[in-house]
C-alpha atoms as a PDB file:
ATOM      1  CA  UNK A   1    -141.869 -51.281 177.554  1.00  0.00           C
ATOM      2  CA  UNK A   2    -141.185 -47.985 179.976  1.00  0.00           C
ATOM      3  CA  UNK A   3    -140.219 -44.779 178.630  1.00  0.00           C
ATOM      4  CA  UNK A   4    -138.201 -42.342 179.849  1.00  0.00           C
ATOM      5  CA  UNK A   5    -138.460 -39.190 180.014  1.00  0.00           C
ATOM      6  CA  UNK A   6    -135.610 -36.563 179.771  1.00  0.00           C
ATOM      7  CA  UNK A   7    -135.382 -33.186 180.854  1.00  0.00           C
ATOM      8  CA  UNK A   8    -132.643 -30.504 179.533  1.00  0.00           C
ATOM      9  CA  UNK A   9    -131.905 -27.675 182.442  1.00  0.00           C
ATOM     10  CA  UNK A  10    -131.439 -24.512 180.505  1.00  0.00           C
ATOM     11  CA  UNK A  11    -130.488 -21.503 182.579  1.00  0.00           C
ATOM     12  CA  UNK A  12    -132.555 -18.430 182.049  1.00  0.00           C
ATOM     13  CA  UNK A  13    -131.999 -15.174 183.107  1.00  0.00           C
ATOM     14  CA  UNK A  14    -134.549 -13.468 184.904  1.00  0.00           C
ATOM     15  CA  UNK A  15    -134.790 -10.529 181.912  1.00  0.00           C
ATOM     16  CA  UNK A  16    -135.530 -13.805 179.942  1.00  0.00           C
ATOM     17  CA  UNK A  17    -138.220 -14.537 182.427  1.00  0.00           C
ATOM     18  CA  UNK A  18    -139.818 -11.793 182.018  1.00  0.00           C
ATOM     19  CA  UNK A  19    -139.756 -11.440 178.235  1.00  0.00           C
ATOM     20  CA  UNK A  20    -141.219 -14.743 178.253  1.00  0.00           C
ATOM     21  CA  UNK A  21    -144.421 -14.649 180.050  1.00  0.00           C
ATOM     22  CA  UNK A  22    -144.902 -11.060 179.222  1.00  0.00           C
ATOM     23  CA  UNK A  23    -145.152 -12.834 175.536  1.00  0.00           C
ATOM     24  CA  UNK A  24    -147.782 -15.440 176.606  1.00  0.00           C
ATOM     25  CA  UNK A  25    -149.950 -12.756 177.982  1.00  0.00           C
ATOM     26  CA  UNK A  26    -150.561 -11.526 181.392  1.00  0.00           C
ATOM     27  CA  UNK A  27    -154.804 -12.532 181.076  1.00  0.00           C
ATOM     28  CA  UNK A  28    -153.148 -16.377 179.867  1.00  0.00           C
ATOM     29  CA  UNK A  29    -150.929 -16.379 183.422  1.00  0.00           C
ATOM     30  CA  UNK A  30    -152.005 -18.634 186.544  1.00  0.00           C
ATOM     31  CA  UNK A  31    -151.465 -16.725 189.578  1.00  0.00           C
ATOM     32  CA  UNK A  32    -147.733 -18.177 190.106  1.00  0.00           C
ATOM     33  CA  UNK A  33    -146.883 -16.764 186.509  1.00  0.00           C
ATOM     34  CA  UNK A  34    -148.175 -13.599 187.351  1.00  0.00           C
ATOM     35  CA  UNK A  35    -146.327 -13.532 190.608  1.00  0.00           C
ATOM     36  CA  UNK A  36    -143.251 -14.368 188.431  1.00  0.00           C
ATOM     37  CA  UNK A  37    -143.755 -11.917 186.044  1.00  0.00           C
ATOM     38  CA  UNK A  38    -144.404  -8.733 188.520  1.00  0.00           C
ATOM     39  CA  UNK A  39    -140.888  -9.945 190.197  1.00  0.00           C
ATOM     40  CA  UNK A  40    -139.189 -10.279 187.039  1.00  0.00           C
ATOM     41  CA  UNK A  41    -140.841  -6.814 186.050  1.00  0.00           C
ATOM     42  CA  UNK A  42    -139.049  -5.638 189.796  1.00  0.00           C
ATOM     43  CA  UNK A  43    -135.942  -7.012 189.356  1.00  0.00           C
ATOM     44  CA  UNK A  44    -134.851  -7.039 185.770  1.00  0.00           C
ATOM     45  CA  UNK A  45    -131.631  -4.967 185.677  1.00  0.00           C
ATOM     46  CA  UNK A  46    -131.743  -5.160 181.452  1.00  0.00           C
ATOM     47  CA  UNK A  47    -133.919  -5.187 179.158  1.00  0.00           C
ATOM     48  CA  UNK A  48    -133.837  -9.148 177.381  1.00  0.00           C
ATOM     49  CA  UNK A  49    -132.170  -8.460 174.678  1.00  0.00           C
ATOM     50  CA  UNK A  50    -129.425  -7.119 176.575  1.00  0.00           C
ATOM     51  CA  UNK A  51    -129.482  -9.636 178.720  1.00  0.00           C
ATOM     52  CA  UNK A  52    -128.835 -12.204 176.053  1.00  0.00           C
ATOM     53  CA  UNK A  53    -126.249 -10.685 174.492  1.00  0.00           C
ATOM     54  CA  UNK A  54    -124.662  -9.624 178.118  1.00  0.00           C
ATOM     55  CA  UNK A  55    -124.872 -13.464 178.797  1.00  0.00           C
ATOM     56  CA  UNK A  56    -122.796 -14.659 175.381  1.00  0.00           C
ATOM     57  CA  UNK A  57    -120.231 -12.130 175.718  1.00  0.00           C
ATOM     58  CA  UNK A  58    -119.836 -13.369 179.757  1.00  0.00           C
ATOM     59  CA  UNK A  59    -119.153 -16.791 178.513  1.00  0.00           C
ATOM     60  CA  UNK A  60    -116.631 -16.473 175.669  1.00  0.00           C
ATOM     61  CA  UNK A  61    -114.275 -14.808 178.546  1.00  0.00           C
ATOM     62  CA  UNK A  62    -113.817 -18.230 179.623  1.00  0.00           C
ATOM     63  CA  UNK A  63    -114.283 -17.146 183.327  1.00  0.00           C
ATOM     64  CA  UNK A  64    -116.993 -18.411 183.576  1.00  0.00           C
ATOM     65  CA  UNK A  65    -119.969 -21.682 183.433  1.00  0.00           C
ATOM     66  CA  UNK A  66    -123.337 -20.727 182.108  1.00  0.00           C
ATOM     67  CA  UNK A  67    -125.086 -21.259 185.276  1.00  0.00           C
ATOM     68  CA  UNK A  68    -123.054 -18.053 186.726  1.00  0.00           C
ATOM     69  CA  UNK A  69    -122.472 -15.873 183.729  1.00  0.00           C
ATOM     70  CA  UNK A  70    -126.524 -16.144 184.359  1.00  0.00           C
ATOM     71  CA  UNK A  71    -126.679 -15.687 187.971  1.00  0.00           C
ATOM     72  CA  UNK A  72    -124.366 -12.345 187.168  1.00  0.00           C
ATOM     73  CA  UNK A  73    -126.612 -10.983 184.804  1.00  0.00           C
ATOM     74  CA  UNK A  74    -129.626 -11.294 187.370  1.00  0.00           C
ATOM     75  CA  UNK A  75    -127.530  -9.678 189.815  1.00  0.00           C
ATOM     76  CA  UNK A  76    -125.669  -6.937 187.864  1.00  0.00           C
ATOM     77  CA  UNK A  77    -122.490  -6.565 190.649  1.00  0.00           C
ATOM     78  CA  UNK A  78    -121.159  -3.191 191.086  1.00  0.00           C
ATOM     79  CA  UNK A  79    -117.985  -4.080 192.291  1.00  0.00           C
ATOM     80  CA  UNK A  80    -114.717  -6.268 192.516  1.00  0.00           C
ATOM     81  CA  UNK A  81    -116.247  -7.681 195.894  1.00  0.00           C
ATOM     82  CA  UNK A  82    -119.296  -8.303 194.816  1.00  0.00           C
ATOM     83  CA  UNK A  83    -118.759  -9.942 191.428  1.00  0.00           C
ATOM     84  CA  UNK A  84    -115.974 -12.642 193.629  1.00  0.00           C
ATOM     85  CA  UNK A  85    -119.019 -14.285 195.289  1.00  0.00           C
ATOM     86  CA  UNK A  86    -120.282 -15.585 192.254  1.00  0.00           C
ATOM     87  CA  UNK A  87    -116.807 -16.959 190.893  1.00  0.00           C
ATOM     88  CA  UNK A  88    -116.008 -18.368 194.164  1.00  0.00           C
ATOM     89  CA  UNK A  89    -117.002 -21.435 193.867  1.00  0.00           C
ATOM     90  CA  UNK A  90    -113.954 -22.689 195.541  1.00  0.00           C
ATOM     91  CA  UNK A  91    -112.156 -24.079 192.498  1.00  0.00           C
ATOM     92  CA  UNK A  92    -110.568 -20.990 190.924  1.00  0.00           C
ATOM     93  CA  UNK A  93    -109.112 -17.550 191.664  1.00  0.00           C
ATOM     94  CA  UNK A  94    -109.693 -14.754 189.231  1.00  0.00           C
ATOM     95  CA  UNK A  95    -107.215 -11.990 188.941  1.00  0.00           C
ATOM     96  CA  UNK A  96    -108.798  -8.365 189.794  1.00  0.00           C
ATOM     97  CA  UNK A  97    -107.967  -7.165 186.431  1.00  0.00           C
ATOM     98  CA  UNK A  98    -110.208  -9.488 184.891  1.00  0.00           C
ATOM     99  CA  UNK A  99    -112.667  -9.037 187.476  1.00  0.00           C
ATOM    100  CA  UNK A 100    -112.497  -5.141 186.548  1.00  0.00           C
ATOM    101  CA  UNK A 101    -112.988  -6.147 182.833  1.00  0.00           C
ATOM    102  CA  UNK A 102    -115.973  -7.933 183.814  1.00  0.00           C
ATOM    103  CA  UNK A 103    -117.737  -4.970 185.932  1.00  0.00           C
ATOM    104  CA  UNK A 104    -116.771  -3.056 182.661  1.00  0.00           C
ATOM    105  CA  UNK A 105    -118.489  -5.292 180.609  1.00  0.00           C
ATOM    106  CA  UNK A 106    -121.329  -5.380 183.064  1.00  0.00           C
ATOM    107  CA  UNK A 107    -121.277  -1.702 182.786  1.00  0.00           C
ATOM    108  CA  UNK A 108    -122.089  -1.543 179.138  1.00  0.00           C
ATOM    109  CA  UNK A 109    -125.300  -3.355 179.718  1.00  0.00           C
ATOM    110  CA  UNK A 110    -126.171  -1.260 182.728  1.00  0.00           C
ATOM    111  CA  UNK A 111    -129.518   0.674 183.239  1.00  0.00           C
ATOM    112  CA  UNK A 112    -128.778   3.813 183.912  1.00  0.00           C
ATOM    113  CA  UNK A 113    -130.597   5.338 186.504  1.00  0.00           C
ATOM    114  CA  UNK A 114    -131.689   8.792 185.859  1.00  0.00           C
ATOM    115  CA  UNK A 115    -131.310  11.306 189.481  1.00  0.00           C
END
């Protein structure tokens, strides 16, 4: 008798990341955790709260699969141009007024960075 066994892929964003080991501990990390954790720390563009709520509210438009409403939220596009790579997957064309709803939405959730 084998047994299999099954893996779910769950797409985390990298605020998520962060929140995540920073909640195991940084003395309980293995050097790769800690190297995920410092670029998590780098790279975060919300806090994980945000991030979670920034990633429901990117999927209910409809726009979008989770796997890129997550890959947005990493990324945090500033504009029209930048947020089409990640919805051109080939299979759809989104009109620039909902793109400009998106980078609105996106704009909520922003860090703003103090001059």
């Amino acid at each position: 008798m084998s047994t299999k066994n099954t893996t779910k892929t769950r797409y985390v964003t990298t605020p998520q990341v962060k929140a995540l080991l920073e909640s195991l501990g940084e003395e309980n990390l293995d050097q790769f955790q800690r190297r995920s954790l410092d670029y998590a720390s780098k790279f975060s563009k919300v806090d994980p709260a945000s991030a979670e709520k920034l990633l429901a509210e990117l999927k209910e438009t409809g726009m979008m699969d989770e796997e890129e409403a997550v890959q947005i939220v990493n990324c945090m596009p500033e504009t029209v141009g930048e947020l089409r790579v990640f919805l051109a997957g080939g299979r759809k064309i989104v009109e620039t007024l909902k793109l400009e709803s998106i980078l609105a939405l996106l704009d909520k959730y922003r860090i703003k960075k103090e001059a």
